[in-house]
PDB file of N, CA and C in Angstrom:
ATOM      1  N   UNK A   1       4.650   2.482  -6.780  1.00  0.00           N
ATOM      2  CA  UNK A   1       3.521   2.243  -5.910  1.00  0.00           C
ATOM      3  C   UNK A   1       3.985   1.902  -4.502  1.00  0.00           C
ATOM      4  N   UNK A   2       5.155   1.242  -3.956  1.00  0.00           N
ATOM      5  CA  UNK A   2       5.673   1.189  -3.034  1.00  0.00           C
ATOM      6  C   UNK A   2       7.113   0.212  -2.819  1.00  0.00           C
ATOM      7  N   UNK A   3       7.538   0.105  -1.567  1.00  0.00           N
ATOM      8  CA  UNK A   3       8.751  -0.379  -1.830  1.00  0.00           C
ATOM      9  C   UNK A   3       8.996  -2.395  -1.801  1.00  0.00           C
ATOM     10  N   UNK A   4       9.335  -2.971  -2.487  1.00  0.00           N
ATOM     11  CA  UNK A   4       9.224  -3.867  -2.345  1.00  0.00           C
ATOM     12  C   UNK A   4      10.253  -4.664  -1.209  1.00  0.00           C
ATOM     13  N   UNK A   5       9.052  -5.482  -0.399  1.00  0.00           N
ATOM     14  CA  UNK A   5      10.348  -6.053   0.571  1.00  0.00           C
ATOM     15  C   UNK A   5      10.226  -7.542   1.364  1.00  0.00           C
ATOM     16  N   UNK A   6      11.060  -8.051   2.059  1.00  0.00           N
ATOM     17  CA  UNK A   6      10.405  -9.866   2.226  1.00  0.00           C
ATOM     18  C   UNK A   6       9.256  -9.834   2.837  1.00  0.00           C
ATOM     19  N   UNK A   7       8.804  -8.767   3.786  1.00  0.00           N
ATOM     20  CA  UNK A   7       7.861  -8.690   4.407  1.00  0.00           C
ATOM     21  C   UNK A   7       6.449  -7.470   4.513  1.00  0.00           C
ATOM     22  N   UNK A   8       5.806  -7.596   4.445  1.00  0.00           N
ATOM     23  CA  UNK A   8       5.036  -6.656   4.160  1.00  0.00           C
ATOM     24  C   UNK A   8       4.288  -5.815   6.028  1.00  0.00           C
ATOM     25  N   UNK A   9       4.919  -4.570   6.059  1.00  0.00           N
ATOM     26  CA  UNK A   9       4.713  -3.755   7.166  1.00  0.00           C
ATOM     27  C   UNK A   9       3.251  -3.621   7.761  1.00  0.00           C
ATOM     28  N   UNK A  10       3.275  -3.780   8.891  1.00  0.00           N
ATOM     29  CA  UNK A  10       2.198  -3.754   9.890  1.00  0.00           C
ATOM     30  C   UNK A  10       1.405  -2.479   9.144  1.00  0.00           C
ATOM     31  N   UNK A  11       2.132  -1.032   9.185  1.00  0.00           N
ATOM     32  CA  UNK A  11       1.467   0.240   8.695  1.00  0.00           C
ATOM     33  C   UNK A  11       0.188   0.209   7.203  1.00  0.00           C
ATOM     34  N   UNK A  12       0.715  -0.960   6.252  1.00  0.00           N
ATOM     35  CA  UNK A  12       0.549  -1.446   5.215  1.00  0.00           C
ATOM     36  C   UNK A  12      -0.958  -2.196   5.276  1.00  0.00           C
ATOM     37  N   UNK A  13      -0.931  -2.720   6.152  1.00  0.00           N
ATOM     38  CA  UNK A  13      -1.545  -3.831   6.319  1.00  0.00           C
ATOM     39  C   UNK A  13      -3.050  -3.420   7.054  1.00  0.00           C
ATOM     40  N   UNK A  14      -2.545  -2.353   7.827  1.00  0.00           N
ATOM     41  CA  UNK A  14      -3.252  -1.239   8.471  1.00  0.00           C
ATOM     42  C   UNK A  14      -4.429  -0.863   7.456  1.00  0.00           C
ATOM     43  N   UNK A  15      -3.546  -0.117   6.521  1.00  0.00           N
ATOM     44  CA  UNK A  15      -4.164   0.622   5.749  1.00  0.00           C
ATOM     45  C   UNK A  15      -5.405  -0.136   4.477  1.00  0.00           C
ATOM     46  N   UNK A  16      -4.634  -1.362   4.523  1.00  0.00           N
ATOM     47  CA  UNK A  16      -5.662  -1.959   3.785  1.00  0.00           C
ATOM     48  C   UNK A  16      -6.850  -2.721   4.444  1.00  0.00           C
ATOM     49  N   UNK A  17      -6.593  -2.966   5.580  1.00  0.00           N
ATOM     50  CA  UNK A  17      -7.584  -3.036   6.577  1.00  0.00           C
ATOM     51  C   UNK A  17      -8.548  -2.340   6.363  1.00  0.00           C
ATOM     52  N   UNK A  18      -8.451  -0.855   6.801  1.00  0.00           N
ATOM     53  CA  UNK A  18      -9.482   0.305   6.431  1.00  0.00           C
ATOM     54  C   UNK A  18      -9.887   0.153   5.145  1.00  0.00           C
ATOM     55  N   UNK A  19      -9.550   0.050   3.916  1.00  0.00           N
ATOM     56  CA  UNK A  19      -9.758   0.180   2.900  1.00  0.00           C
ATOM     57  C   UNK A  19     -10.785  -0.969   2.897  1.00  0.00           C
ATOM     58  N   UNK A  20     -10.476  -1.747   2.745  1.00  0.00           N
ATOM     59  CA  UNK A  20     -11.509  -2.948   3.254  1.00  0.00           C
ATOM     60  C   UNK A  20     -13.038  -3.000   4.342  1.00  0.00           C
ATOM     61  N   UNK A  21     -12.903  -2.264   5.544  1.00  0.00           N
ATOM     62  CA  UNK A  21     -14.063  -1.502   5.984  1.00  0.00           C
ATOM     63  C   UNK A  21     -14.778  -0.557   5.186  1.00  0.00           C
ATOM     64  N   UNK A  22     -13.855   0.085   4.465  1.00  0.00           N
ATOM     65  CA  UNK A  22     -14.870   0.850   3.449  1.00  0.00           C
ATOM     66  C   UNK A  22     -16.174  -0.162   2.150  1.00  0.00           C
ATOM     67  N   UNK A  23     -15.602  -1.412   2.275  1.00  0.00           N
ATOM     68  CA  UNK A  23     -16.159  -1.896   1.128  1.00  0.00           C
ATOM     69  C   UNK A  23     -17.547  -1.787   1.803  1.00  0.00           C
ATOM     70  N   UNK A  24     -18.114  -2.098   3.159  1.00  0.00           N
ATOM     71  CA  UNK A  24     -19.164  -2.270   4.185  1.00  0.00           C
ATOM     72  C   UNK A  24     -20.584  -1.252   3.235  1.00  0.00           C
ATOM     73  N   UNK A  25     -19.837   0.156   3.204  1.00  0.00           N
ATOM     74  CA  UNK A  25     -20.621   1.039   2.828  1.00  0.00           C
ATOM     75  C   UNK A  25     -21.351   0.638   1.577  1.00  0.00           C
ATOM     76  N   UNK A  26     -20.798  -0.421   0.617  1.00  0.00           N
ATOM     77  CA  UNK A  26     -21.221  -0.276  -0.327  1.00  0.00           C
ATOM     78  C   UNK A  26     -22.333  -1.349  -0.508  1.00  0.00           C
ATOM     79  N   UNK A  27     -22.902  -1.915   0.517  1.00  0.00           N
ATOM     80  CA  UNK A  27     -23.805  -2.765   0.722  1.00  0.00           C
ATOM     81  C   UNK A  27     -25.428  -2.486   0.331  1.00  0.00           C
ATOM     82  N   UNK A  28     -25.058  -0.753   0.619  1.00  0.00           N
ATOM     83  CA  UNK A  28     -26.723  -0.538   0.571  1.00  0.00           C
ATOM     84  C   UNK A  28     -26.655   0.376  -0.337  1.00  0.00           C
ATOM     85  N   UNK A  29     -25.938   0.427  -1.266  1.00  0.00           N
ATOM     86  CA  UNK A  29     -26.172   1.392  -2.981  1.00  0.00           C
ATOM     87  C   UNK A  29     -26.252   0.378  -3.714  1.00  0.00           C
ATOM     88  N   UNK A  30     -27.218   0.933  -4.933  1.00  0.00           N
ATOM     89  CA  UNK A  30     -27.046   0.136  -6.268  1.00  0.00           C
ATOM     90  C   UNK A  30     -26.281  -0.135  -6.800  1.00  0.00           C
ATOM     91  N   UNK A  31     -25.482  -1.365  -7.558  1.00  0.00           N
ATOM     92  CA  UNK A  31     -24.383  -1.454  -8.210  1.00  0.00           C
ATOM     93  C   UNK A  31     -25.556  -2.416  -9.342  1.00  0.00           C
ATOM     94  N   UNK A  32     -24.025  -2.318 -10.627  1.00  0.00           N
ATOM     95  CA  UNK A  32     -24.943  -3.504 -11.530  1.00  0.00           C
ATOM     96  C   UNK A  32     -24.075  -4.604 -11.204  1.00  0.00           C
ATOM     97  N   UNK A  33     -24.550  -5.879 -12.071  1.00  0.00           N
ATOM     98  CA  UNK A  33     -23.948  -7.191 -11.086  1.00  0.00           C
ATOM     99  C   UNK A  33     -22.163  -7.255 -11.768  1.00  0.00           C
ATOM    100  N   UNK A  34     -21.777  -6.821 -12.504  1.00  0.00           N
ATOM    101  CA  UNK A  34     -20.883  -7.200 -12.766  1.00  0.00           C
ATOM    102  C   UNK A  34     -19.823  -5.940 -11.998  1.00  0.00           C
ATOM    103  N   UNK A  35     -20.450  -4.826 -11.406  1.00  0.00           N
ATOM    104  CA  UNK A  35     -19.617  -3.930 -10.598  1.00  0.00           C
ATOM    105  C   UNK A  35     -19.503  -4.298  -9.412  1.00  0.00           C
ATOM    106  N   UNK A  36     -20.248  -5.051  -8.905  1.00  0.00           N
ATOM    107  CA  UNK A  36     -20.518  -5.764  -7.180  1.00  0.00           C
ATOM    108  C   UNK A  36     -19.642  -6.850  -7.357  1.00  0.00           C
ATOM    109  N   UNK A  37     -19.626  -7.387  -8.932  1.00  0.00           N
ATOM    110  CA  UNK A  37     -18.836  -8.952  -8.631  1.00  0.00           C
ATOM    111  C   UNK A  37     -17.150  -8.379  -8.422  1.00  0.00           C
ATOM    112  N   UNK A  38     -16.886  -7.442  -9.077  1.00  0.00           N
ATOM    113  CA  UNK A  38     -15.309  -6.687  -9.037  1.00  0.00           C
ATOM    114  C   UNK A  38     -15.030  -6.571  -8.248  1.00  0.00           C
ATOM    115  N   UNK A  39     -16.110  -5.434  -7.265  1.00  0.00           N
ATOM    116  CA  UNK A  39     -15.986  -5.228  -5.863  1.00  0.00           C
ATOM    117  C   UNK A  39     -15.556  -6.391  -5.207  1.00  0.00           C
ATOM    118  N   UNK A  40     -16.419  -7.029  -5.318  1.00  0.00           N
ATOM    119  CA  UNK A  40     -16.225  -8.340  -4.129  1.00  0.00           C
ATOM    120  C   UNK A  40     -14.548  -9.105  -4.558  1.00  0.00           C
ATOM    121  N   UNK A  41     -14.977  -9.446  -5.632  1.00  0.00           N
ATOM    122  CA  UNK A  41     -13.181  -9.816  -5.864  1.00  0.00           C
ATOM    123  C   UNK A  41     -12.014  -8.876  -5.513  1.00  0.00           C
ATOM    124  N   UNK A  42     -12.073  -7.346  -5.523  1.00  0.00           N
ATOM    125  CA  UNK A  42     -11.311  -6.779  -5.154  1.00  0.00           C
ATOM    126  C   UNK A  42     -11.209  -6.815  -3.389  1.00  0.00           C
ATOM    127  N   UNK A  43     -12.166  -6.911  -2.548  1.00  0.00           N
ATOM    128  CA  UNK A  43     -12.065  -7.261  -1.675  1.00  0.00           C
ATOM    129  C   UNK A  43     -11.738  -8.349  -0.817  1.00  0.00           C
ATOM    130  N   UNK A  44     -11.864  -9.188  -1.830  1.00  0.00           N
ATOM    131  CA  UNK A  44     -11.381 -10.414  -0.958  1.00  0.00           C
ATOM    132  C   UNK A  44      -9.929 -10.687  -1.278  1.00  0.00           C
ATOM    133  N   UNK A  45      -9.663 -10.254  -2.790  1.00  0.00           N
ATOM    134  CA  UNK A  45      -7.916  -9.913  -2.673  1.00  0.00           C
ATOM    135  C   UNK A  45      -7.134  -9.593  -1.566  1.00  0.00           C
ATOM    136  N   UNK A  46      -7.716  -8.403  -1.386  1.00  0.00           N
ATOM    137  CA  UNK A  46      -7.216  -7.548  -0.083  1.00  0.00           C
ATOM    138  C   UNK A  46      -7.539  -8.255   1.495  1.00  0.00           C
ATOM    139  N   UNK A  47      -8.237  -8.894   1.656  1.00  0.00           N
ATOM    140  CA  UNK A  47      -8.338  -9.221   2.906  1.00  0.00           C
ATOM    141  C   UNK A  47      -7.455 -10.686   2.959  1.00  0.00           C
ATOM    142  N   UNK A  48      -7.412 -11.265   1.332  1.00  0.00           N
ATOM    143  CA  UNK A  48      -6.183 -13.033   1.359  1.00  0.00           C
ATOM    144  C   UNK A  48      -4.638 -11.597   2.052  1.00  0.00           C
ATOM    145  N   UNK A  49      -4.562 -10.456   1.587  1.00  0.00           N
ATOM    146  CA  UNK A  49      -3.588 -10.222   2.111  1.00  0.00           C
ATOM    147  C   UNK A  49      -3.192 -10.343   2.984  1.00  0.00           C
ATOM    148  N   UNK A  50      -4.057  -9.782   3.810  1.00  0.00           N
ATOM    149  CA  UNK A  50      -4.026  -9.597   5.178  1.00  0.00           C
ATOM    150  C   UNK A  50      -4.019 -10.867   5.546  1.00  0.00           C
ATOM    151  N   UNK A  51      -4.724 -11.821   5.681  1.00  0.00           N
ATOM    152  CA  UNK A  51      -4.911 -13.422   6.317  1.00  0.00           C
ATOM    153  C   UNK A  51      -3.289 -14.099   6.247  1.00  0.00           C
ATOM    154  N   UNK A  52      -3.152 -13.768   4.526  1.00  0.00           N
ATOM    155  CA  UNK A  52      -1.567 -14.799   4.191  1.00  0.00           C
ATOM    156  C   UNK A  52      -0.651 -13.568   5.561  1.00  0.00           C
ATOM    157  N   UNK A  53      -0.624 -12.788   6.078  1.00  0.00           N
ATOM    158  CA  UNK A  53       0.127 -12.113   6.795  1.00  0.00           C
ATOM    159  C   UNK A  53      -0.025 -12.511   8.474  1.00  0.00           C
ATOM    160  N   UNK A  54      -1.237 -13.114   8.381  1.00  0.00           N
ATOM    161  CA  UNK A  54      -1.353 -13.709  10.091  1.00  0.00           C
ATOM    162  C   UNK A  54      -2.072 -12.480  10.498  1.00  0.00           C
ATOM    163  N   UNK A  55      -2.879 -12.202  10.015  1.00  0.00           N
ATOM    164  CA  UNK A  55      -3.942 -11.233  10.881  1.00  0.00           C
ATOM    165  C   UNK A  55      -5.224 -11.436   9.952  1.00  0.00           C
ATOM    166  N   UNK A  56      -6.556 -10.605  10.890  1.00  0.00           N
ATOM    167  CA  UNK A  56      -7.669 -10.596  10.135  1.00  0.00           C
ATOM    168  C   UNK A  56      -8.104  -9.028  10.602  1.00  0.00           C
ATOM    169  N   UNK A  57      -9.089  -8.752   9.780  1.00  0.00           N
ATOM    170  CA  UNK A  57      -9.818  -8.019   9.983  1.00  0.00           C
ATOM    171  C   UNK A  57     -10.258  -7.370  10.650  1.00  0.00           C
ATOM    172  N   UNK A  58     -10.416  -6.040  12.007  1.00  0.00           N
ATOM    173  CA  UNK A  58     -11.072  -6.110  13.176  1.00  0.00           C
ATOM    174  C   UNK A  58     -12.587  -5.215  12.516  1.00  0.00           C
ATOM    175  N   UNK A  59     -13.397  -6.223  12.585  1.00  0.00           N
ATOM    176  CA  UNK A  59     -14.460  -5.067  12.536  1.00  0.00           C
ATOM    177  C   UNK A  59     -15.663  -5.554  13.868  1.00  0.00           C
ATOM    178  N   UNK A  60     -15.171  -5.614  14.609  1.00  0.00           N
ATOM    179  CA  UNK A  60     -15.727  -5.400  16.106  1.00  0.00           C
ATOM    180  C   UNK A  60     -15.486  -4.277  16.551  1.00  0.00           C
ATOM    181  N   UNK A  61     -14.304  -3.208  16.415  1.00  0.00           N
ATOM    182  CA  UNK A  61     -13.300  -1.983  17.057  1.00  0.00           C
ATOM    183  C   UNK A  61     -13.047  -2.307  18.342  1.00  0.00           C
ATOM    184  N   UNK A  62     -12.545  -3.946  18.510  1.00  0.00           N
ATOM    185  CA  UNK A  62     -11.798  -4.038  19.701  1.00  0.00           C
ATOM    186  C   UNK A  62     -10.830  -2.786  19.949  1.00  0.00           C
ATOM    187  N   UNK A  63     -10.729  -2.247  20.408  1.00  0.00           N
ATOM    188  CA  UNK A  63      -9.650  -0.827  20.554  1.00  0.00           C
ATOM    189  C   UNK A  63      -9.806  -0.423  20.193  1.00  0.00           C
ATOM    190  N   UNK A  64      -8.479   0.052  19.365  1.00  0.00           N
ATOM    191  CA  UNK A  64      -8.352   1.055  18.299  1.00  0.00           C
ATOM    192  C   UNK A  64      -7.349   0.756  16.919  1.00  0.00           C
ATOM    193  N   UNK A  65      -7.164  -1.221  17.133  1.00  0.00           N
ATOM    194  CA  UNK A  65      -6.729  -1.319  15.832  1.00  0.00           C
ATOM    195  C   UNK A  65      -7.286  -1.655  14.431  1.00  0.00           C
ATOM    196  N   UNK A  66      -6.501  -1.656  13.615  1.00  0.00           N
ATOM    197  CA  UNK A  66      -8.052  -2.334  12.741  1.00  0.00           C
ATOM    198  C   UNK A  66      -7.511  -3.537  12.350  1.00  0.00           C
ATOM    199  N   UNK A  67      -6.652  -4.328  12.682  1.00  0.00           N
ATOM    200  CA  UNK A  67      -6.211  -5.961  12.823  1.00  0.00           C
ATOM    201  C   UNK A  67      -5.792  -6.737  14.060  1.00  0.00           C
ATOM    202  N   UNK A  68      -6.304  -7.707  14.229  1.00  0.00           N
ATOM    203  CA  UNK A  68      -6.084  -8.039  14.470  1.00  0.00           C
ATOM    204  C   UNK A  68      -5.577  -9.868  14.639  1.00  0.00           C
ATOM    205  N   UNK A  69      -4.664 -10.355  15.364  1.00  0.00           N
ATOM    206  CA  UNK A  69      -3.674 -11.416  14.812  1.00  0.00           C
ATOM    207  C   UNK A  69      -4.145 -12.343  14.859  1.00  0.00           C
ATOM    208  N   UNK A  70      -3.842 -13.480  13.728  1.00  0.00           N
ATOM    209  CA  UNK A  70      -4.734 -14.429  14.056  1.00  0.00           C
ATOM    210  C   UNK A  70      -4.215 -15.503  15.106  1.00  0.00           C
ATOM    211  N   UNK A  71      -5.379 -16.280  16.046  1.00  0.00           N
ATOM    212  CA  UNK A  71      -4.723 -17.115  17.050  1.00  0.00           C
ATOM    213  C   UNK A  71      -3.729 -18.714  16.222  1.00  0.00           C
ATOM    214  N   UNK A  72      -2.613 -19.165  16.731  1.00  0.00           N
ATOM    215  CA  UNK A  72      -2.652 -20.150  16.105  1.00  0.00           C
ATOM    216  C   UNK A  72      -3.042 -21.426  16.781  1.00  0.00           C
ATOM    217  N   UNK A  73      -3.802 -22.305  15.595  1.00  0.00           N
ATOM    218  CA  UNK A  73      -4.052 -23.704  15.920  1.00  0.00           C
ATOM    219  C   UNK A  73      -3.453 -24.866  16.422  1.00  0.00           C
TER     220      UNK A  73
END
């Protein structure tokens, strides 16, 4: 499935980004409740990724990335 390594690549991170915008679409179809609850857990998997990595989400389309970093406190 891919290569394992200490750090997990910007390109990577990218991609699950998008994958994650896709969940958006699924807001306004029917699901039954226990397919929406998967969904949602599968999504929020994917986005602890991204967070534990120091970025979030861009779904504003500041630019043209689809993360961006998080500020620190």
């Amino acid at each position: 499935m891919s290569n394992l390594a200490d750090k997990t690549e910007y390109r990577a991170l990218s991609i699950i980004a998008r994958m994650i915008k896709e969940f958006e679409r699924l807001h306004y179809l029917e699901m039954t409740k226990s397919d929406d609850w998967d969904a949602s857990s599968a999504r929020n998997l994917l986005e602890g990724i991204i967070e534990s990595n120091g970025y979030k989400v861009n779904y504003q389309c500041i630019g043209n990335r689809p993360l961006l970093k998080n500020q620190k406190k």
